[in-house]
N, C-alpha and C. Protein backbone atom coordinates (compact mmCIF):
# COMPACT_ATOMS: atom_id res chain seq x y z
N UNK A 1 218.49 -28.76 180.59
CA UNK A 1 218.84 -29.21 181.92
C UNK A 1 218.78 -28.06 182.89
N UNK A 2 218.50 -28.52 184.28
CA UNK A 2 218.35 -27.70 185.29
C UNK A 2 219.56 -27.65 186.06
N UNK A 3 219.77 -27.37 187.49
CA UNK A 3 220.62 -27.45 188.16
C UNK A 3 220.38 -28.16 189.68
N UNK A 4 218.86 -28.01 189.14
CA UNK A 4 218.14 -29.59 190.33
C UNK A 4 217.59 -30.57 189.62
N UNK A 5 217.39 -31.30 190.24
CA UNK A 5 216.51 -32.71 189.90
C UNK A 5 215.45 -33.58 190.67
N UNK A 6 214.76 -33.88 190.31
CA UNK A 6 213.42 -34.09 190.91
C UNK A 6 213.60 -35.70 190.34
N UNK A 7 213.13 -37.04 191.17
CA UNK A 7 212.72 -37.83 190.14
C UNK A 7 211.45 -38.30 190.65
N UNK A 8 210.51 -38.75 189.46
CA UNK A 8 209.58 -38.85 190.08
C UNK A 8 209.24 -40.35 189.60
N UNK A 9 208.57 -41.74 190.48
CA UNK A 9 208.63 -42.88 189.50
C UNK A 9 207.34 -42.84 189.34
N UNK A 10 207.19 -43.88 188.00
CA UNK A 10 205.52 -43.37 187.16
C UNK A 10 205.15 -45.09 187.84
N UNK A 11 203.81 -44.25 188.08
CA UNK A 11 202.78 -45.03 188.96
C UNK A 11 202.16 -45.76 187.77
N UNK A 12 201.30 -45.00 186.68
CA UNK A 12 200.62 -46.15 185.72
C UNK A 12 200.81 -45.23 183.86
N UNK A 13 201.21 -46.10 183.23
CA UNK A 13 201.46 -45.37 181.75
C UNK A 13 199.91 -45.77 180.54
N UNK A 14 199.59 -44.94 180.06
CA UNK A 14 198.54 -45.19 179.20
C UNK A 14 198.96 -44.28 177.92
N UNK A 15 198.68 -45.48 176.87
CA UNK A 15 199.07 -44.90 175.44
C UNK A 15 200.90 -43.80 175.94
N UNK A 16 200.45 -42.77 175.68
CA UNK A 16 202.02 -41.76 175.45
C UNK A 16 201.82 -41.10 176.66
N UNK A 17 200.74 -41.07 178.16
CA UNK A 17 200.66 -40.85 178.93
C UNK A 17 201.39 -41.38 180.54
N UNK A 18 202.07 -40.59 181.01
CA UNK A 18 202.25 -40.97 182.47
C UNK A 18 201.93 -40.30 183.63
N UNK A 19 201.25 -40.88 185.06
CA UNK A 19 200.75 -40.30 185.69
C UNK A 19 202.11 -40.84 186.66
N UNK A 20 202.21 -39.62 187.57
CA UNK A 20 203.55 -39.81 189.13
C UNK A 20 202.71 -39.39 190.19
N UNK A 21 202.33 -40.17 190.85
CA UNK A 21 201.95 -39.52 192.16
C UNK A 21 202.86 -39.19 193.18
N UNK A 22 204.48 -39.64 193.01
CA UNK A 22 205.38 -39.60 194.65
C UNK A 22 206.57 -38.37 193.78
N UNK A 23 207.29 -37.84 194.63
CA UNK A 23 208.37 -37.03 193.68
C UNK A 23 209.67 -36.75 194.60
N UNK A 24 211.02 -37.35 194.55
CA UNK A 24 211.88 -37.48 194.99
C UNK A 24 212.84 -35.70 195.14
N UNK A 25 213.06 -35.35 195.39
CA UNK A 25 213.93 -33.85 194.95
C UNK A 25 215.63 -34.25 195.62
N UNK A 26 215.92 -34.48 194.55
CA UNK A 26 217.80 -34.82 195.29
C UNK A 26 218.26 -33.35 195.56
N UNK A 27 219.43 -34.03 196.85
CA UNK A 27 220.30 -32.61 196.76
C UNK A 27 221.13 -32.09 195.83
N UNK A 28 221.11 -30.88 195.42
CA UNK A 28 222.31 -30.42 194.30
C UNK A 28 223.86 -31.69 194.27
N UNK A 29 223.69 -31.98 193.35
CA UNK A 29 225.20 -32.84 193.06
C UNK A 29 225.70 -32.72 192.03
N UNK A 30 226.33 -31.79 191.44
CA UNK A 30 226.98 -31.45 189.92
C UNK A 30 227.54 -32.14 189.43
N UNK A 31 228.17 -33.24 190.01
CA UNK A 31 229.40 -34.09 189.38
C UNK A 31 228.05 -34.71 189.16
N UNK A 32 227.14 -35.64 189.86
CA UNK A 32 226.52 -36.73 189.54
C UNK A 32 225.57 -36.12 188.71
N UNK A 33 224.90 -35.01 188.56
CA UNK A 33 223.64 -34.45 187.91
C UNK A 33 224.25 -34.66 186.27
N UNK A 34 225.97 -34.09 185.93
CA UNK A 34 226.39 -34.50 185.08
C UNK A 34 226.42 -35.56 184.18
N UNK A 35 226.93 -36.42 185.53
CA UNK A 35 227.45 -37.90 185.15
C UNK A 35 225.33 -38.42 184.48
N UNK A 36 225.27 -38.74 185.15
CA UNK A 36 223.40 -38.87 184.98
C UNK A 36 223.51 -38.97 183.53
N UNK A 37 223.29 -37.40 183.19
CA UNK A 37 223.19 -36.81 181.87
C UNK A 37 223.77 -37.37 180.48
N UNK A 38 225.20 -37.65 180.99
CA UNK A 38 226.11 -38.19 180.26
C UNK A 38 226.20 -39.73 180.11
N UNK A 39 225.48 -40.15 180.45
CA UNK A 39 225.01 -41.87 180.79
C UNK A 39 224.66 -42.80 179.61
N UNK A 40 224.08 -41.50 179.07
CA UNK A 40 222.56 -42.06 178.00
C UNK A 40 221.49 -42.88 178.51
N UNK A 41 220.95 -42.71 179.50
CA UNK A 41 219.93 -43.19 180.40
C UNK A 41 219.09 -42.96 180.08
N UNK A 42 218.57 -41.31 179.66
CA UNK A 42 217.67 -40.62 179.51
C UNK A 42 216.74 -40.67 177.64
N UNK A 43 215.41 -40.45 178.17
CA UNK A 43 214.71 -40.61 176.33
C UNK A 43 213.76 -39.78 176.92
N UNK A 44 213.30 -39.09 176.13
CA UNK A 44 211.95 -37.78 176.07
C UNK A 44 210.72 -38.61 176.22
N UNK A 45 210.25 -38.03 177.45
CA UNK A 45 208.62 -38.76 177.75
C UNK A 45 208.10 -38.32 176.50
N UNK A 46 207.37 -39.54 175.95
CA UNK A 46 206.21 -39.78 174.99
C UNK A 46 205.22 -38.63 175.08
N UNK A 47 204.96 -38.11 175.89
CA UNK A 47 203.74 -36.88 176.24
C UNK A 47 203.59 -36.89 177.90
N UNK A 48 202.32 -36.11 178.01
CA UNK A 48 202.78 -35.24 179.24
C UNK A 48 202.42 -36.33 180.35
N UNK A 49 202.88 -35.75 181.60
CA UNK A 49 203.21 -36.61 182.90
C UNK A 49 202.40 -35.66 183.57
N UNK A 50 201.38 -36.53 184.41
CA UNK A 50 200.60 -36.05 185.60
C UNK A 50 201.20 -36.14 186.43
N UNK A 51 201.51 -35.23 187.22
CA UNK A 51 202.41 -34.96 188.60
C UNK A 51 201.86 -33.91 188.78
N UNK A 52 202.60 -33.78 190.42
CA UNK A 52 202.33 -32.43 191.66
C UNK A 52 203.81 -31.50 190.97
N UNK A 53 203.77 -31.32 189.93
CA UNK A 53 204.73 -30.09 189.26
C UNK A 53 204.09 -29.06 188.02
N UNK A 54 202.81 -29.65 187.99
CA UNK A 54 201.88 -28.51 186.80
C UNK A 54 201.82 -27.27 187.70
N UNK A 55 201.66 -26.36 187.01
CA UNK A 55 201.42 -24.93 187.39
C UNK A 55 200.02 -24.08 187.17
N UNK A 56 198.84 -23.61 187.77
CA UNK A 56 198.06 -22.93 187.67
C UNK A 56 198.03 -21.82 187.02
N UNK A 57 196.77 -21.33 186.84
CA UNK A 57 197.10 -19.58 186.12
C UNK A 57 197.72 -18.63 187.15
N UNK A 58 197.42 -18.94 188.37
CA UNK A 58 198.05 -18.25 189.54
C UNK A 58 200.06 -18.30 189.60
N UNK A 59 200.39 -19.29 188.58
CA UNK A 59 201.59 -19.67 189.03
C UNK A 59 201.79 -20.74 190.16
N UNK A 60 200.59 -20.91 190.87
CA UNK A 60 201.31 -22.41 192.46
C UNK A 60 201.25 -23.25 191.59
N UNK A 61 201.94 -24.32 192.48
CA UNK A 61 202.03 -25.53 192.17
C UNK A 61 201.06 -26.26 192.25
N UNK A 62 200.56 -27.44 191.10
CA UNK A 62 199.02 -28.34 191.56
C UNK A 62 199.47 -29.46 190.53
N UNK A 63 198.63 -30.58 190.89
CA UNK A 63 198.35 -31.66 189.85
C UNK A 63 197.93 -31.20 189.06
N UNK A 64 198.44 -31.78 187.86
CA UNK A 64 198.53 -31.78 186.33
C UNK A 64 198.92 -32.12 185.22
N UNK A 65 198.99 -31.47 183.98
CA UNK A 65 199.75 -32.41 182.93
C UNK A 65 200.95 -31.42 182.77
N UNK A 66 202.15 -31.93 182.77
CA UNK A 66 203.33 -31.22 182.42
C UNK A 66 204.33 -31.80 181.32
N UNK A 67 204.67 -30.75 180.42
CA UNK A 67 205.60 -31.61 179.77
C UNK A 67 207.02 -30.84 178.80
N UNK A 68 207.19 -30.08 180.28
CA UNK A 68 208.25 -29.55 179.90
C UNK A 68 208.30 -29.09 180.91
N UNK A 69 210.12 -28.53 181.42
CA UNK A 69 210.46 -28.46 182.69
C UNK A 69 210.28 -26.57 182.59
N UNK A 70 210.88 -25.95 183.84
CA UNK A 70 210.87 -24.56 183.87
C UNK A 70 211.96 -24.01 183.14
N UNK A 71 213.18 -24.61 182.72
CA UNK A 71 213.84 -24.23 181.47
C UNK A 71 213.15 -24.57 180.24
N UNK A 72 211.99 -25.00 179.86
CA UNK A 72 211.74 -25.25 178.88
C UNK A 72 212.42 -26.34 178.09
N UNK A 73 212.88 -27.68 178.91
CA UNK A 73 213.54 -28.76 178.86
C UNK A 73 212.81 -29.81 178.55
N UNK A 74 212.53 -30.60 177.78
CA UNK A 74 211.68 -31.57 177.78
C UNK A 74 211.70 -32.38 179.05
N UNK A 75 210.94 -33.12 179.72
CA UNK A 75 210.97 -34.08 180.82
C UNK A 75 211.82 -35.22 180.33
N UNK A 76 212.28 -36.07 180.60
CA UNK A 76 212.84 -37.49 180.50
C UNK A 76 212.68 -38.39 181.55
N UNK A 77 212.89 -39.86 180.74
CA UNK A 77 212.68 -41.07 181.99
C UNK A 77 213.84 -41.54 181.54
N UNK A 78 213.94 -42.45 182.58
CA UNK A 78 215.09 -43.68 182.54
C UNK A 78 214.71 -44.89 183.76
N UNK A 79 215.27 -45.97 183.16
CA UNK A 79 214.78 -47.01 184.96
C UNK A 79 215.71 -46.70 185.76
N UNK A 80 214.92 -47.42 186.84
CA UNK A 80 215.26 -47.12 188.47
C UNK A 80 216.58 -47.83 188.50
N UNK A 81 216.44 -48.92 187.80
CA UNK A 81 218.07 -49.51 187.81
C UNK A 81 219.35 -49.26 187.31
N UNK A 82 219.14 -48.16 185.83
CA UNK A 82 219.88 -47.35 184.76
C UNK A 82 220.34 -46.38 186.00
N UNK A 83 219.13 -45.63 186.50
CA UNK A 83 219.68 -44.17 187.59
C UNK A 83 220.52 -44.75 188.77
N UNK A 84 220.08 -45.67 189.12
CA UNK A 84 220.87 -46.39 190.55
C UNK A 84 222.25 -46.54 190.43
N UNK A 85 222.42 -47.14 188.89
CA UNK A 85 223.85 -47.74 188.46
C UNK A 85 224.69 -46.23 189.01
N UNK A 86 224.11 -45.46 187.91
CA UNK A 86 225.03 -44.67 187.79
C UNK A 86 225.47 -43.56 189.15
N UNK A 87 224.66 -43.52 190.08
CA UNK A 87 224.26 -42.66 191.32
C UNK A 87 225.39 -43.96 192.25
N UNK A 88 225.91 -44.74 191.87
CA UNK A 88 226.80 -45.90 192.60
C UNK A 88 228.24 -45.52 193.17
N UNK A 89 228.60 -44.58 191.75
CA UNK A 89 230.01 -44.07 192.12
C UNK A 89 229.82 -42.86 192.71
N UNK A 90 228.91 -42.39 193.27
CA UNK A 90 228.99 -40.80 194.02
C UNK A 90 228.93 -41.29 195.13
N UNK A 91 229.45 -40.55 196.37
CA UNK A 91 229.53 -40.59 197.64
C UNK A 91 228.45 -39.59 198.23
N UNK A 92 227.53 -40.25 198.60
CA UNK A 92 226.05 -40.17 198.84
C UNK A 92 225.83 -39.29 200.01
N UNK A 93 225.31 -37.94 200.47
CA UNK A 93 224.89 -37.64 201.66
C UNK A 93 223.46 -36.91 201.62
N UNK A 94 222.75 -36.76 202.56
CA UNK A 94 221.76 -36.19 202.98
C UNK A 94 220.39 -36.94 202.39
N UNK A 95 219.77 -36.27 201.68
CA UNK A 95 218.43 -37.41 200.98
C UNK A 95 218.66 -37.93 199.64
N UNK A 96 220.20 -37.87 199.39
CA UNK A 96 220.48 -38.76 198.12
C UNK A 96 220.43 -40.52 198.55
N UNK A 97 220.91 -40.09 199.99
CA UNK A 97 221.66 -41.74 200.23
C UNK A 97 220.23 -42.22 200.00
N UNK A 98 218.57 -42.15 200.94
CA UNK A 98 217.72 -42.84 200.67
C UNK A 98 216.88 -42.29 199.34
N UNK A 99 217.08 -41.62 198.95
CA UNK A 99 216.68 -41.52 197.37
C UNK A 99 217.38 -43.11 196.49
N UNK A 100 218.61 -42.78 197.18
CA UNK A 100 219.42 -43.98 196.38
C UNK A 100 219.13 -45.50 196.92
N UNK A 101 218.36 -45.65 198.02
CA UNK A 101 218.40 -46.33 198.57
C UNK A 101 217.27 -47.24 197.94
N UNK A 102 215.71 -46.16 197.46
CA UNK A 102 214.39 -46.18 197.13
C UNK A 102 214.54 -46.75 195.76
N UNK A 103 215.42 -46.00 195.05
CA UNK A 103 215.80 -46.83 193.33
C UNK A 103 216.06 -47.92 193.70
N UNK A 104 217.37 -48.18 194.41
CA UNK A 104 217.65 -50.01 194.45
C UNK A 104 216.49 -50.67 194.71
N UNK A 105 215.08 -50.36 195.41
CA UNK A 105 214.40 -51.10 195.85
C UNK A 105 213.35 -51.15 195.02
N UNK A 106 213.63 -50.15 194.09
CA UNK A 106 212.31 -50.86 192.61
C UNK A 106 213.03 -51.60 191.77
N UNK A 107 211.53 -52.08 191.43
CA UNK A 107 212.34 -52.95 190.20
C UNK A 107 212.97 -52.37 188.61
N UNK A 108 214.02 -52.92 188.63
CA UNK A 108 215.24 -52.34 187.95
C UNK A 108 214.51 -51.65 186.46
N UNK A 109 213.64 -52.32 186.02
CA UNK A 109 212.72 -51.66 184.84
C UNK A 109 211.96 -50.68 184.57
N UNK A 110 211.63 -50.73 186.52
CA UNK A 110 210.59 -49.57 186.37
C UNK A 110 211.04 -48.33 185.85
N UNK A 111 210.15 -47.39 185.52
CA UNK A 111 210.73 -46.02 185.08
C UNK A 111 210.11 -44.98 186.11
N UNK A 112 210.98 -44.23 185.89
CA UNK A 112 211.75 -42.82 186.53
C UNK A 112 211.15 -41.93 185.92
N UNK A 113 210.45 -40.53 185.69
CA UNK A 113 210.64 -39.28 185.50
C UNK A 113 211.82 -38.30 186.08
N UNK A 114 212.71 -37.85 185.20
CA UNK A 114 213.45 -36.73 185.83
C UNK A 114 213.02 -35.75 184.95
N UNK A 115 212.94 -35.00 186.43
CA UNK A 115 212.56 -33.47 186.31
C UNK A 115 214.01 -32.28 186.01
N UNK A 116 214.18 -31.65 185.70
CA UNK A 116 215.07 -31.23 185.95
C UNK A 116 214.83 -29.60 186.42
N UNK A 117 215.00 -29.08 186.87
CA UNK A 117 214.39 -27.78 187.28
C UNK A 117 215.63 -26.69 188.09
């Protein structure tokens, strides 16, 4: 685990593959980054996730396959409706509230990438 969180929702899954094209970055929330954690929400992506979080030989940031965070954390998913639940009892400010706002409005199955970084 990190001490941020990124979520990113997966656009299309093939075989043990997921590709994210959009990527959420919440504000630091320790109690809730916790609570999250402690949920059991979370299961280890199947293999790697195409997202704007791969890293070049240069070190920048680019599309790619990633599948492990910068602690060397495995990635995890959970649905949009599992993360919503639990993001219910925190008192929401800055780009959590419409982060939180964006989960309620998928459908409750879809899945989530969290990043943790």
């Amino acid at each position: 685990m990190g001490v941020d969180l990124t979520v990113m929702p997966v656009s299309w899954v093939s075989g043990d593959r997921m590709r994210a094209y959009s990527a959420m970055e919440l504000d630091r929330h320790r109690e809730m980054f916790k609570a999250i954690q402690n949920a059991g929400i979370e299961t280890d992506v199947p293999g790697p996730v195409t997202c704007y979080r791969a890293r070049n030989a240069d070190g920048d940031t680019c599309f790619g396959d990633v599948l492990k965070g910068p602690y060397d954390t495995t990635l995890t998913t959970a649905s949009a409706g599992d993360l919503h639940r639990v993001m219910i009892g925190f008192a929401l400010t800055g780009d959590n509230k419409w982060i939180f706002a964006a989960l309620g409005a998928m459908p409750p199955m879809a899945r989530v990438v969290l990043y943790w970084h």
